[in-house]
PDB file of N, CA and C in Angstrom:
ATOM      1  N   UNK A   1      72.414 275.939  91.667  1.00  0.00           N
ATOM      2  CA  UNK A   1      72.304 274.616  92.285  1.00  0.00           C
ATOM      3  C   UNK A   1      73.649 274.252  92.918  1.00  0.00           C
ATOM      4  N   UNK A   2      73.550 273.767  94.355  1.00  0.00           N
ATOM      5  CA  UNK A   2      75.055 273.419  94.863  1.00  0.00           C
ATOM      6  C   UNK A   2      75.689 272.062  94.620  1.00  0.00           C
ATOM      7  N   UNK A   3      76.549 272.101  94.459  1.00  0.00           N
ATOM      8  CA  UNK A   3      77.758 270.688  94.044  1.00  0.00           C
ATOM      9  C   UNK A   3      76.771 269.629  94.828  1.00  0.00           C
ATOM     10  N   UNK A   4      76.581 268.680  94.041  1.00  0.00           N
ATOM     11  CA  UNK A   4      76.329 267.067  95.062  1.00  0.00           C
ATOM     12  C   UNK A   4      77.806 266.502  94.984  1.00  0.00           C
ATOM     13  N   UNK A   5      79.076 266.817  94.471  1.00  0.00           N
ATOM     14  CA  UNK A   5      80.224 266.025  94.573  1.00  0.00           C
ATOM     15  C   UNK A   5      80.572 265.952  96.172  1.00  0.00           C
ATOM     16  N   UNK A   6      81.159 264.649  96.515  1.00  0.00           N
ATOM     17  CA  UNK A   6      81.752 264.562  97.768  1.00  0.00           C
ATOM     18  C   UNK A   6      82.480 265.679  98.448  1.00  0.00           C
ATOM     19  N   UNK A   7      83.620 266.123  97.566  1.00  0.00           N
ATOM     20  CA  UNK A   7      84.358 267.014  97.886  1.00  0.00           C
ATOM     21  C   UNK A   7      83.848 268.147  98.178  1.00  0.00           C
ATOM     22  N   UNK A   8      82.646 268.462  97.569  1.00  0.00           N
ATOM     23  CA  UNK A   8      81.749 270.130  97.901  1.00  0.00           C
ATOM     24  C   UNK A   8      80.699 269.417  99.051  1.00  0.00           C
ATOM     25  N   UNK A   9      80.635 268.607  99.620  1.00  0.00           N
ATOM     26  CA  UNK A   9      79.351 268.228 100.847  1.00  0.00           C
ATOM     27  C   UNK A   9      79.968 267.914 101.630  1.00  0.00           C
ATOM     28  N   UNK A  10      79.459 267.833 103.184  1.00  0.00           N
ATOM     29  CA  UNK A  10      79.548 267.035 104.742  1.00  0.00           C
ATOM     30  C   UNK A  10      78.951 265.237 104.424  1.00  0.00           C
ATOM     31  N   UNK A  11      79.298 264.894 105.180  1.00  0.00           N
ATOM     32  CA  UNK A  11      78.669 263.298 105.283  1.00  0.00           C
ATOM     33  C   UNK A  11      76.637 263.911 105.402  1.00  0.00           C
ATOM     34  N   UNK A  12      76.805 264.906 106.900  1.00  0.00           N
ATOM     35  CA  UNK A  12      75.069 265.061 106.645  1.00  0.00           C
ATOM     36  C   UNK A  12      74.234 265.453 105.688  1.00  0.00           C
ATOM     37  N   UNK A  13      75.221 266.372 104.981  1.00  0.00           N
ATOM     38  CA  UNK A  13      74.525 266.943 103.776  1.00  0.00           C
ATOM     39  C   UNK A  13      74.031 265.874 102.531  1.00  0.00           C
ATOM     40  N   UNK A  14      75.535 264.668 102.461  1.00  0.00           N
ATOM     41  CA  UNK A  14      74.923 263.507 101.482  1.00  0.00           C
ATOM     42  C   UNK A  14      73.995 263.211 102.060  1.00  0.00           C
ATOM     43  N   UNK A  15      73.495 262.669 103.086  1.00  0.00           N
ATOM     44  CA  UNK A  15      72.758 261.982 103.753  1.00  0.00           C
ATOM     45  C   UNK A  15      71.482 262.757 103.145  1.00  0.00           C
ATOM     46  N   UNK A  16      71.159 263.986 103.480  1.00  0.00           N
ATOM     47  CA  UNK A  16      69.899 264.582 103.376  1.00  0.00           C
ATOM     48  C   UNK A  16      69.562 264.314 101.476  1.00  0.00           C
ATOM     49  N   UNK A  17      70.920 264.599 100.889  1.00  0.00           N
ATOM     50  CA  UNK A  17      70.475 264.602  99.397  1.00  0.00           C
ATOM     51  C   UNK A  17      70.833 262.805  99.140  1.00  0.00           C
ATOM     52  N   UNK A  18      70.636 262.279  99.908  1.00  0.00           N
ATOM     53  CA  UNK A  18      70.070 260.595  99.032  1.00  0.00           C
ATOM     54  C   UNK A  18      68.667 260.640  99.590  1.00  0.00           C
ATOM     55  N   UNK A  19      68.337 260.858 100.820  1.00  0.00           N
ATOM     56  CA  UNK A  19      66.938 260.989 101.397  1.00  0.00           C
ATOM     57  C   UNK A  19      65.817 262.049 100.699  1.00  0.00           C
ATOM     58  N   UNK A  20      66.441 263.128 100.334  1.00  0.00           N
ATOM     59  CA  UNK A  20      65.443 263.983  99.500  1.00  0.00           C
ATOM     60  C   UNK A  20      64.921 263.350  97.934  1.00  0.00           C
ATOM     61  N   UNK A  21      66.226 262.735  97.556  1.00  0.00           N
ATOM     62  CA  UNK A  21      65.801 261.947  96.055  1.00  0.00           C
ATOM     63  C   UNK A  21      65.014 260.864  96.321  1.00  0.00           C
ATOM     64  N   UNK A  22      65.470 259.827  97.454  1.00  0.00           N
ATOM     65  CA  UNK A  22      64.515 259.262  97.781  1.00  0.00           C
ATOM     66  C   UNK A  22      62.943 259.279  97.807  1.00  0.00           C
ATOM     67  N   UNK A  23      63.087 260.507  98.534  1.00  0.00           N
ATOM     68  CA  UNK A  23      60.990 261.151  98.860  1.00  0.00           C
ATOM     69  C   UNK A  23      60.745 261.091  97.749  1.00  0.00           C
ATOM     70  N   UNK A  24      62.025 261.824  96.597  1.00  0.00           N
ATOM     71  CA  UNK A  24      61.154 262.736  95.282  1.00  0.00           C
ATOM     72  C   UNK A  24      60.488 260.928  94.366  1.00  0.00           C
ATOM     73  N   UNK A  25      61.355 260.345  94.564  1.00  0.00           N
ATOM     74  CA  UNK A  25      60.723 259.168  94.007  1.00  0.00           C
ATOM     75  C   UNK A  25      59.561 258.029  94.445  1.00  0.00           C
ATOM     76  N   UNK A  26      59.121 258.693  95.433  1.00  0.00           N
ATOM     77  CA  UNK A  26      58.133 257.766  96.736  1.00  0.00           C
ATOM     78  C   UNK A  26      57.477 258.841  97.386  1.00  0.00           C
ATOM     79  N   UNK A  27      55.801 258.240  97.332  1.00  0.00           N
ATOM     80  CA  UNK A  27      55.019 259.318  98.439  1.00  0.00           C
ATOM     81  C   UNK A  27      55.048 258.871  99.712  1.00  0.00           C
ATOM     82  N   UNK A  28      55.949 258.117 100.132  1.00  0.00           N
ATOM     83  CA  UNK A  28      55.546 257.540 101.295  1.00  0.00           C
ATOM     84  C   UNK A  28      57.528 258.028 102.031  1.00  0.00           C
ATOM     85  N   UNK A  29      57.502 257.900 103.438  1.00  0.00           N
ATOM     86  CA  UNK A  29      58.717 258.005 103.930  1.00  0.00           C
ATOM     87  C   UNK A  29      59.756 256.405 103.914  1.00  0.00           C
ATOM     88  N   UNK A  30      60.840 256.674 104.485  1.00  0.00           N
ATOM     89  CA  UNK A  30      61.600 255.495 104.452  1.00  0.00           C
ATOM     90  C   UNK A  30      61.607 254.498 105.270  1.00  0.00           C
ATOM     91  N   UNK A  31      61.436 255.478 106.274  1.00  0.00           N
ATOM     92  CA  UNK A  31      61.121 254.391 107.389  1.00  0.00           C
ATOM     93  C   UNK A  31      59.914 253.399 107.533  1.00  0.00           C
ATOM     94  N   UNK A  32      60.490 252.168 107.715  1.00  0.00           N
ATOM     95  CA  UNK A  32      59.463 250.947 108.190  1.00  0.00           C
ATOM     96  C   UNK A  32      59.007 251.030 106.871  1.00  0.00           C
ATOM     97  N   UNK A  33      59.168 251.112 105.441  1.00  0.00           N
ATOM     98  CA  UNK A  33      58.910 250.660 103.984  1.00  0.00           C
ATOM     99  C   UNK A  33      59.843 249.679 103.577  1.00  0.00           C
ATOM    100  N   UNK A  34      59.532 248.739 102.775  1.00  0.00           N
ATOM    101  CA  UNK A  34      60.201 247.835 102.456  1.00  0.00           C
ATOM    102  C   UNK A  34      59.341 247.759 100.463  1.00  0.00           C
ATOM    103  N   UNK A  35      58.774 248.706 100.298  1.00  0.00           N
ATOM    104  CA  UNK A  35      59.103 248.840  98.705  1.00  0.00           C
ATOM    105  C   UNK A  35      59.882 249.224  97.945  1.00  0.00           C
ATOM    106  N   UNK A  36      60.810 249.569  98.467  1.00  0.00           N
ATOM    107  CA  UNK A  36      62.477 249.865  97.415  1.00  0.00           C
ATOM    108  C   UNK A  36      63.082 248.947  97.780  1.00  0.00           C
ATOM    109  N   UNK A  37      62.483 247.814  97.975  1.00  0.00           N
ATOM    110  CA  UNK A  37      63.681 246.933  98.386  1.00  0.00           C
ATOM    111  C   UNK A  37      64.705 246.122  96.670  1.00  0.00           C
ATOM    112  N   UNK A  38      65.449 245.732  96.991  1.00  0.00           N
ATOM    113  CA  UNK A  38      66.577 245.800  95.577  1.00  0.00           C
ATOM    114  C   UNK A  38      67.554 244.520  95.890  1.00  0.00           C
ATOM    115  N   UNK A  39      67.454 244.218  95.049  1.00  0.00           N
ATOM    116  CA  UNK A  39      69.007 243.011  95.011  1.00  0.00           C
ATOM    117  C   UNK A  39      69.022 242.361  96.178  1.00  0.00           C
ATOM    118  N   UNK A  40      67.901 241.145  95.886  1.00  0.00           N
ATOM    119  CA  UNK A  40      68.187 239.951  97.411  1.00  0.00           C
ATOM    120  C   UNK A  40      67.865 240.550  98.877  1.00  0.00           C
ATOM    121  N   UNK A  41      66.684 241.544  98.975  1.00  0.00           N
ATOM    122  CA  UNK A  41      66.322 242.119  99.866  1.00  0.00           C
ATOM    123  C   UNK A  41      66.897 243.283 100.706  1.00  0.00           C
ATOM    124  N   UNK A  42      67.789 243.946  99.872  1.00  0.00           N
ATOM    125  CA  UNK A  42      68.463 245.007 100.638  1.00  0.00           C
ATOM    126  C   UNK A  42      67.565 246.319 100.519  1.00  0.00           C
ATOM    127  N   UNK A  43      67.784 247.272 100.986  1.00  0.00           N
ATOM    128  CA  UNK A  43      66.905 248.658 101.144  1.00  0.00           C
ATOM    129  C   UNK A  43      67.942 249.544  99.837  1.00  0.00           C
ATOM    130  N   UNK A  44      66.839 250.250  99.337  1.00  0.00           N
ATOM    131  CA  UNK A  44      67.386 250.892  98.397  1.00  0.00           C
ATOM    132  C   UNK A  44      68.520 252.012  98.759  1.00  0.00           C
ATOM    133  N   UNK A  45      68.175 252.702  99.603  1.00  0.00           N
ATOM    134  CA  UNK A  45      69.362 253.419 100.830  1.00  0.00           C
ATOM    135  C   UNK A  45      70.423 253.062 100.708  1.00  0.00           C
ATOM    136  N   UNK A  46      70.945 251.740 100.626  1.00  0.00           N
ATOM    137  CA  UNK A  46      72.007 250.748 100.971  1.00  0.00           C
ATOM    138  C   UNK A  46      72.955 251.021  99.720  1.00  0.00           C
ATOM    139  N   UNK A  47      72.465 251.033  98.516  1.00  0.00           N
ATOM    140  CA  UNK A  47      73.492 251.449  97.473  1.00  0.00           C
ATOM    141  C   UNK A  47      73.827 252.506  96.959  1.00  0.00           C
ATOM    142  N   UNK A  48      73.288 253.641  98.253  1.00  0.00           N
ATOM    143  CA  UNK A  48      73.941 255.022  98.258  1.00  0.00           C
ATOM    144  C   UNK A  48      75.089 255.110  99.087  1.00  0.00           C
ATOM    145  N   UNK A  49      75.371 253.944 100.102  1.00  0.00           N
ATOM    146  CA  UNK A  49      75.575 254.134 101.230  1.00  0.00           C
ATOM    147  C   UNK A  49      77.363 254.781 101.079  1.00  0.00           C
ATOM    148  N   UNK A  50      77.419 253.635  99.969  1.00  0.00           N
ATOM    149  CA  UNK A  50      79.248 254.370  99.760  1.00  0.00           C
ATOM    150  C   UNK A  50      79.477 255.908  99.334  1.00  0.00           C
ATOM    151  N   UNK A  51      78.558 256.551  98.953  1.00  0.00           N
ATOM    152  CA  UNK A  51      78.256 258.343  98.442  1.00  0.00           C
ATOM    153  C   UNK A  51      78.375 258.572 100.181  1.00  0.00           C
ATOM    154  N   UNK A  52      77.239 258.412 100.794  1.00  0.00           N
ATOM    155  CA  UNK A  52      77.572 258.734 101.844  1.00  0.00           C
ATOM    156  C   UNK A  52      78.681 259.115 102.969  1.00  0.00           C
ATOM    157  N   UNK A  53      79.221 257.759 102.614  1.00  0.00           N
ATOM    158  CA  UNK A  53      80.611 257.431 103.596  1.00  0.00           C
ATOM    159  C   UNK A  53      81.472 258.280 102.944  1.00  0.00           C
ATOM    160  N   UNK A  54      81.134 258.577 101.629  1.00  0.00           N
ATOM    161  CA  UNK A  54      82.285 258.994 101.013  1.00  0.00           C
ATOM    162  C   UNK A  54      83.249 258.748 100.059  1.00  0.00           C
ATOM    163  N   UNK A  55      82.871 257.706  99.783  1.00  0.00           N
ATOM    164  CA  UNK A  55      83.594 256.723  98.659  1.00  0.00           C
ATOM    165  C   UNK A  55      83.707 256.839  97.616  1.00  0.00           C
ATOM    166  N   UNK A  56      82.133 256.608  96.868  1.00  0.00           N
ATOM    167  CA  UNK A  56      81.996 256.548  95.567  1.00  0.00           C
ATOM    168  C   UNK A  56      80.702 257.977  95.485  1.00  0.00           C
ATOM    169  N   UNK A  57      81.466 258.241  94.102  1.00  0.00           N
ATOM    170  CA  UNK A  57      80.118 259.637  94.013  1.00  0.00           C
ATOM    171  C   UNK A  57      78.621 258.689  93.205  1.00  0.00           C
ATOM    172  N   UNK A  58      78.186 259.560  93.408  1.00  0.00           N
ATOM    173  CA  UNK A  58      76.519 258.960  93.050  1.00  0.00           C
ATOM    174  C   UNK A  58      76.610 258.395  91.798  1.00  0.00           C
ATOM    175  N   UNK A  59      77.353 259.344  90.680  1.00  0.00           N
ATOM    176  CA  UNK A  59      77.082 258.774  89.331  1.00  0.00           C
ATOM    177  C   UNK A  59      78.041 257.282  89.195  1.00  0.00           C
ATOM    178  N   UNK A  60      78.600 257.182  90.130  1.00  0.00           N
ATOM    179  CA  UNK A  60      79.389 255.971  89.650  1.00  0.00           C
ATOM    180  C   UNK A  60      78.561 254.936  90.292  1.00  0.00           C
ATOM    181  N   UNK A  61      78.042 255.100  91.408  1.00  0.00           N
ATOM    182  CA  UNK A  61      77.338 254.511  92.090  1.00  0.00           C
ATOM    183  C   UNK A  61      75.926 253.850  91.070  1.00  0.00           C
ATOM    184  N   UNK A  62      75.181 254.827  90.312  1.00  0.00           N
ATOM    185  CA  UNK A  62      74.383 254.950  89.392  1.00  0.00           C
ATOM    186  C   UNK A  62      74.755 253.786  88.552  1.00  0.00           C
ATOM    187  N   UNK A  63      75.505 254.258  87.815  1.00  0.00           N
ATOM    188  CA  UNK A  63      76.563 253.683  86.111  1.00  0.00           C
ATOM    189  C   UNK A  63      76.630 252.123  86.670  1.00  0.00           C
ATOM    190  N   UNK A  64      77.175 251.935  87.966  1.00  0.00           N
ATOM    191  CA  UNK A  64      77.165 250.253  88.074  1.00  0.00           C
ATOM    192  C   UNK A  64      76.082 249.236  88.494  1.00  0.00           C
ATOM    193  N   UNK A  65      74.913 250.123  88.978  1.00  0.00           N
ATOM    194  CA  UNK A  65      73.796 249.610  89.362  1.00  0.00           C
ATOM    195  C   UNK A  65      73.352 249.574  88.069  1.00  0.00           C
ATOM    196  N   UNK A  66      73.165 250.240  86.675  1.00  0.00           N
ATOM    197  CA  UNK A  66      72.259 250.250  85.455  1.00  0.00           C
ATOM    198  C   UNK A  66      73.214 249.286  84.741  1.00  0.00           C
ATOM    199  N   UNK A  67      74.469 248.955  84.710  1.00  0.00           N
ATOM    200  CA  UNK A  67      75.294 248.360  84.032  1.00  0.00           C
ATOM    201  C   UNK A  67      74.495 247.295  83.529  1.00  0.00           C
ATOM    202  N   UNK A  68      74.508 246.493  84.308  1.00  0.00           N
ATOM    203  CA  UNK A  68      73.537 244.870  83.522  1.00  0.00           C
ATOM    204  C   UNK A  68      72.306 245.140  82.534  1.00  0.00           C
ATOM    205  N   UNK A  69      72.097 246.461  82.902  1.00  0.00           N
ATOM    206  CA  UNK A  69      70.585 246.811  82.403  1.00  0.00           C
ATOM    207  C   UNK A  69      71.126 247.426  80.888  1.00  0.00           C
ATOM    208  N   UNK A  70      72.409 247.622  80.485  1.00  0.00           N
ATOM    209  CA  UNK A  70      72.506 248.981  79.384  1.00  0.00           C
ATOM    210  C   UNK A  70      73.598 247.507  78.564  1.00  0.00           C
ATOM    211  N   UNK A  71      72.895 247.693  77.108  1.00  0.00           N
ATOM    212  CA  UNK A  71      73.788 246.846  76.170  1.00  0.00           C
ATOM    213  C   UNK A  71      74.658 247.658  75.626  1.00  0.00           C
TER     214      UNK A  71
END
């Protein structure tokens, strides 16, 4: 299995692996759906977006979205 860390991917390559997890969790595509929508109407996409850019890796990304949720 290849690295999902930033440092081992391209920006396109994140891109494809938030969109592939995406599908795996939805039978339907992304476009023009508005059932993942999350936190005050944003698209679920949106809080990958810093993995993407490059910022933050997924699991941290993860860890602060479940935070409120984990005692």
């Amino acid at each position: 299995m290849k690295s999902i860390l930033i440092k081992d991917t391209t920006r396109e390559e994140r891109e494809e692996i938030v969109q592939q997890a995406l599908r795996g969790s939805c039978s339907s595509t992304c476009e023009f759906c508005s059932g993942c929508d999350i936190r005050g109407g944003s698209r679920v996409e949106t809080i990958y977006q810093p993995y993407i850019d490059g910022i933050k890796e997924i699991s941290e990304i993860n860890a602060e979205y479940t935070a409120p949720f984990v005692r």
